[in-house]
Protein backbone atom coordinates (compact mmCIF):
# COMPACT_ATOMS: atom_id res chain seq x y z
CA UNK A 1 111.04 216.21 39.23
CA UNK A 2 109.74 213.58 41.56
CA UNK A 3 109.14 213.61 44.70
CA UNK A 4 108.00 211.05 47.77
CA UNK A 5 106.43 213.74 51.06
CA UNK A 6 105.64 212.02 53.91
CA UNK A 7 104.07 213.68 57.10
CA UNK A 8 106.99 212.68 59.77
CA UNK A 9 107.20 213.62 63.60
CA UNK A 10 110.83 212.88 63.03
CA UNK A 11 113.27 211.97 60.15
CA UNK A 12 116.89 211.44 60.07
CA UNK A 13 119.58 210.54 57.57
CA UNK A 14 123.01 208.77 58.35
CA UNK A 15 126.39 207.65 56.69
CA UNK A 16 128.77 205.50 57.96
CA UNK A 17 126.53 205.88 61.06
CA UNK A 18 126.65 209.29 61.46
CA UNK A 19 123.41 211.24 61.53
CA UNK A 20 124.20 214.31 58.85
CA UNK A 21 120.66 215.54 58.85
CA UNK A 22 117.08 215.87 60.83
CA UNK A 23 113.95 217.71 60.94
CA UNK A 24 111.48 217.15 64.07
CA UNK A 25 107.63 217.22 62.83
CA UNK A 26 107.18 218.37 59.32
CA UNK A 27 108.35 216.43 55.60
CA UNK A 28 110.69 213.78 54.65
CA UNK A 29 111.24 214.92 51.19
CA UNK A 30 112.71 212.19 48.27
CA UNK A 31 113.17 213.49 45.52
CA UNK A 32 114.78 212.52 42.16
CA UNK A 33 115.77 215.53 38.93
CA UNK A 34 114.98 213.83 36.17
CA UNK A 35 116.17 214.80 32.70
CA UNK A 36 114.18 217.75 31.21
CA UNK A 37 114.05 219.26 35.08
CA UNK A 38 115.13 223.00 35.21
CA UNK A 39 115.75 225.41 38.18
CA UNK A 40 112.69 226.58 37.49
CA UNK A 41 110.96 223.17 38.07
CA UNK A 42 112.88 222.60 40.75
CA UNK A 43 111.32 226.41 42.35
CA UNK A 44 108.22 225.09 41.13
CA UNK A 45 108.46 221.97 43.20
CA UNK A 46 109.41 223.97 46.51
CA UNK A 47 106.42 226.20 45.96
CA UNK A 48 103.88 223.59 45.48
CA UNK A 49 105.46 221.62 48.52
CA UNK A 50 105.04 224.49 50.59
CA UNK A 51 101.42 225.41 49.77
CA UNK A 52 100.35 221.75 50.35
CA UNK A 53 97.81 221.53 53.44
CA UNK A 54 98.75 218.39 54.57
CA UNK A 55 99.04 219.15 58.58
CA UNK A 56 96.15 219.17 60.99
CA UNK A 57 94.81 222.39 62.50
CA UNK A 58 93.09 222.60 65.82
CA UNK A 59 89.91 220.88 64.59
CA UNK A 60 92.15 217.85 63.40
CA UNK A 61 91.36 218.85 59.16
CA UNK A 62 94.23 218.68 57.16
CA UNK A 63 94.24 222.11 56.66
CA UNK A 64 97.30 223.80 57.26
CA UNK A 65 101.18 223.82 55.43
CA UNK A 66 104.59 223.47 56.76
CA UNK A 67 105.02 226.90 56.57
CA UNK A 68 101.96 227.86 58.82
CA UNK A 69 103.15 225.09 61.20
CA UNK A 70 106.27 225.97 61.24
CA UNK A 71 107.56 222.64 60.13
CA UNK A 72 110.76 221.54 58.83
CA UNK A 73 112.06 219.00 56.22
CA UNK A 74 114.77 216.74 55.70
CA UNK A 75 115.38 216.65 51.83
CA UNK A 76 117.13 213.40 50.86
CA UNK A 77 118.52 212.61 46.76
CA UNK A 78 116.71 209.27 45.22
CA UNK A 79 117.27 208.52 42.36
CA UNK A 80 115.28 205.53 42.42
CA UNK A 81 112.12 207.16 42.28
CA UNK A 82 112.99 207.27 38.29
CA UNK A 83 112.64 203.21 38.80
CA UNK A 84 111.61 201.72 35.34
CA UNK A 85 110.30 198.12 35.74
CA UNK A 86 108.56 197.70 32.53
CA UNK A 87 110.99 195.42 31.04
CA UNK A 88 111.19 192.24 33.53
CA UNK A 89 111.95 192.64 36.92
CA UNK A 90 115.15 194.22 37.20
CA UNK A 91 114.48 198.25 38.00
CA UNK A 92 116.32 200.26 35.47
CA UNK A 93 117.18 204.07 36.58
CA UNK A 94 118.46 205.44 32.80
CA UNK A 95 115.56 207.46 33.21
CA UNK A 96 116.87 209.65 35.83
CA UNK A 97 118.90 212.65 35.71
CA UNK A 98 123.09 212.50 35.06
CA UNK A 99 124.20 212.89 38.32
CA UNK A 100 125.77 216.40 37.96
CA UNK A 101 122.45 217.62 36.21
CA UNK A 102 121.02 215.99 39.46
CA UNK A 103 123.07 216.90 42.39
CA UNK A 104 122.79 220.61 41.05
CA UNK A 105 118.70 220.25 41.03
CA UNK A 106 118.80 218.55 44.33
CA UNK A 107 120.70 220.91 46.07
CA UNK A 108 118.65 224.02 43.77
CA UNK A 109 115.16 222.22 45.56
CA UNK A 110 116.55 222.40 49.05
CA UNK A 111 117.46 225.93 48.67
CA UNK A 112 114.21 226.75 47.15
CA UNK A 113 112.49 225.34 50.12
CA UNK A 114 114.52 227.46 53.03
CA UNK A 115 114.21 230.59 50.49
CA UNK A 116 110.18 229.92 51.68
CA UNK A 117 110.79 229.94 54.80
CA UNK A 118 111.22 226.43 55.72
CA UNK A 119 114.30 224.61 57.40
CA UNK A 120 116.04 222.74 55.71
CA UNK A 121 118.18 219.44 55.95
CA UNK A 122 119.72 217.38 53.51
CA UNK A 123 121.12 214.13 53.62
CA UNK A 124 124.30 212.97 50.79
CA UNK A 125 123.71 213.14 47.77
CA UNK A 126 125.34 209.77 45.80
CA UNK A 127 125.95 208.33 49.31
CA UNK A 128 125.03 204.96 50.78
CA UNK A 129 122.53 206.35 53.59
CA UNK A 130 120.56 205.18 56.03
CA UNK A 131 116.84 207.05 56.65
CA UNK A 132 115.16 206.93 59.45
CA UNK A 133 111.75 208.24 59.76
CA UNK A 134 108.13 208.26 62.16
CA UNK A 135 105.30 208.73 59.72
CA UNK A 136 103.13 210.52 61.06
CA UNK A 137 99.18 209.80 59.70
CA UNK A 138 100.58 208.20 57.83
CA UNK A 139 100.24 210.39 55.44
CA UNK A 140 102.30 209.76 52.54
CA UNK A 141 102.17 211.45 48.71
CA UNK A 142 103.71 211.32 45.64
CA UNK A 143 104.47 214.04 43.30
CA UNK A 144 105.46 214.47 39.78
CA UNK A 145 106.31 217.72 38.28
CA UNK A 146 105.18 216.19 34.65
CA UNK A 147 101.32 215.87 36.20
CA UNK A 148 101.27 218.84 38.64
């Protein structure tokens, strides 16, 4: 799986211009199943996410989690992150995950993530959406469950 964190004090997700999902400080989460991706990856995903000291503790370090801060995280589907742009410069997304195979992952990740003790929102998956989002930092990371 792959996955786009960044440090927000807010995040929000619309369609059709209705906000279906927020977190207030914590991680905007995009992430994108790609083909050999398992539960288990998925679960392995969550964990690493949740470890991650990426928030600042009283002396300003980026020491802490989500979970010791208490954060929460909107989770959004993108498949784009599976962008290919080797071959001129039209992104091709083959690479990805079907989107059954996906959705399933996707919505497997999120529940991963609450099952640690972190809240959880979720935007559409396969919808037209609209993200909003304050990084905070910023502090912004990517992660790929092929290098992790």
């Amino acid at each position: 799986m792959k996955a786009l964190l960044q440090r927000v004090t807010d995040a929000s997700v619309a369609v059709d211009g209705k906000v279906i999902g927020a977190c207030g400080p914590g991680l905007l989460i995009l992430v994108c199943a790609m083909p050999d991706d398992t539960e288990q990856t998925a679960d392995a995903l969550a964990l690493k996410i949740s470890k991650l000291r990426l928030f600042k503790d009283d002396a300003g370090k980026m020491n802490l989690s989500i979970v010791q801060t208490g954060g929460s995280a909107l989770v959004v589907s993108q498949f784009t992150l599976a962008a290919d742009t080797s071959r001129g410069n039209r992104p091709g997304f083959s690479g990805a995950a079907k989107p059954d195979q996906a959705q399933a992952l996707y919505l497997h990740f999120a529940q991963a993530l609450r099952a640690l003790g972190i809240a959880v929102e979720t935007g559409e998956f396969g919808a037209d959406m609209a993200v909003s989002l304050t990084n905070d930092g910023p502090v912004t990371l990517w992660l790929d469950t092929e290098n992790t």
